[in-house]
Protein backbone atom coordinates (compact mmCIF):
# COMPACT_ATOMS: atom_id res chain seq x y z
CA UNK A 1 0.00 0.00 0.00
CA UNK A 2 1.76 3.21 -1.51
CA UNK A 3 2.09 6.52 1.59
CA UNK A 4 -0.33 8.50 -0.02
CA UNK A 5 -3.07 5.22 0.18
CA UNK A 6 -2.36 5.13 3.76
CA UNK A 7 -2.69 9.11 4.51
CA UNK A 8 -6.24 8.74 2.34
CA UNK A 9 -7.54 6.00 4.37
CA UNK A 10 -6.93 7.76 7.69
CA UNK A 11 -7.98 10.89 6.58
CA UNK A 12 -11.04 8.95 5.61
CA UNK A 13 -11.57 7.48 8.79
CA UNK A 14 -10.70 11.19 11.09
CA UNK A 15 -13.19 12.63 8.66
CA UNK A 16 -15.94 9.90 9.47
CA UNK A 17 -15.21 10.82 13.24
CA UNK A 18 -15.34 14.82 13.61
CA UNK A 19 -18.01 15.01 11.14
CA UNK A 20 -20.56 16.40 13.77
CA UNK A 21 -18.22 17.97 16.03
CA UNK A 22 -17.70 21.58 16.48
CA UNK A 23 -14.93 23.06 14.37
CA UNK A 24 -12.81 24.70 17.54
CA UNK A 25 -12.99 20.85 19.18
CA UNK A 26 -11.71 19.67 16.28
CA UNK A 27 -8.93 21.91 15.73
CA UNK A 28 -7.75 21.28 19.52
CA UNK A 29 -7.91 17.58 19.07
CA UNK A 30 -5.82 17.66 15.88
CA UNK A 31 -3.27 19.95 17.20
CA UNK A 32 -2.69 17.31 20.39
CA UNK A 33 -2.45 14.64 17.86
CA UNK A 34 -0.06 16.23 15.90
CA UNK A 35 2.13 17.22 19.04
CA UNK A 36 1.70 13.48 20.29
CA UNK A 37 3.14 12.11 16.88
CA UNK A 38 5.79 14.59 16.52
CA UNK A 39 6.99 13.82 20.09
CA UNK A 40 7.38 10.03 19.20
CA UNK A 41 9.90 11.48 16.30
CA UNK A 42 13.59 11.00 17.60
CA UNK A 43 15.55 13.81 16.36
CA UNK A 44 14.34 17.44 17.27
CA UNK A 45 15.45 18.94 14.15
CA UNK A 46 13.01 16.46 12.11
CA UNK A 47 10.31 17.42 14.52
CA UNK A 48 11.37 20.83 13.85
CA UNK A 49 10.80 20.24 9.97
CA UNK A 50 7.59 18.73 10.44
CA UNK A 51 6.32 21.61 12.41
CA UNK A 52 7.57 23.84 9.47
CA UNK A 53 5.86 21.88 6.75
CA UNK A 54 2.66 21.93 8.82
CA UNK A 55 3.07 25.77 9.01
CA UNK A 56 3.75 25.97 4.78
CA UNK A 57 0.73 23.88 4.53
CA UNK A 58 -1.17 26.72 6.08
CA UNK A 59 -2.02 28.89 3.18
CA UNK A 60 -3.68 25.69 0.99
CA UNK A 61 -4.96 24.81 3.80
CA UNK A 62 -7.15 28.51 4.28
CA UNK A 63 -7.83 28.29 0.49
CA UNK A 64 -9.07 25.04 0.14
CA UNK A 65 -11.37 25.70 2.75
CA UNK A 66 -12.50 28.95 1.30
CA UNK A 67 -13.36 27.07 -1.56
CA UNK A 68 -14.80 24.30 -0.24
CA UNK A 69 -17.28 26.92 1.95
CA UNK A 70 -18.10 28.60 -0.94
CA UNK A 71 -19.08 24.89 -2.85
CA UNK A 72 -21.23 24.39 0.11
CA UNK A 73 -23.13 28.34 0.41
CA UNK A 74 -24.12 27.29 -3.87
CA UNK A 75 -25.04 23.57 -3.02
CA UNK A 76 -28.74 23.24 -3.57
CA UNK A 77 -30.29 21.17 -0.65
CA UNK A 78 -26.66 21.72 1.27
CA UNK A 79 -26.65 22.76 4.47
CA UNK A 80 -23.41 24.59 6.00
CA UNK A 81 -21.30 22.36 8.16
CA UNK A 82 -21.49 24.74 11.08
CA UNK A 83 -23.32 27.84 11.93
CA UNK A 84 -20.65 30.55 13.09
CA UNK A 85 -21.21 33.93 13.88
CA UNK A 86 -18.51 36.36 13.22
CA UNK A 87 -16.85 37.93 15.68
């Protein structure tokens, strides 16, 4: 099974779990996950690059789900994941 088959099929199954779940619980819990694998990583310096490619990822990241949001405001029948007031 190739890396990228492996990151699907979790992604898959996180997705299946914090489907319902408020955004801001979601966020903390993936955050402590990431901390808790990057802790079992060995060398600080790698945990230091994985840190900075999590930070990189950051702008797709805010895109993607600008686009996605806007996919789901157009979506006949759709309804918005969440309901968030702005601050």
């Amino acid at each position: 099974m190739s890396q990228m088959t492996k990151a699907n099929e979790l992604a898959d199954r996180i997705m299946e779990i914090i489907h319902s779940v408020e955004p801001a619980e979601v966020f903390e819990a993936l955050a402590d996950c990431y901390a808790f694998k990057m802790s079992q990583v060995e060398c600080p310096d790698c945990r230091k690059q994985a840190a900075r490619v999590l930070i990189e990822a950051v702008p797709h990241m805010l895109a993607h789900a600008n686009e996605l949001a806007a996919e789901y405001a157009t979506a006949v029948g759709t309804e918005t994941p969440s309901v968030h007031m702005c601050h």
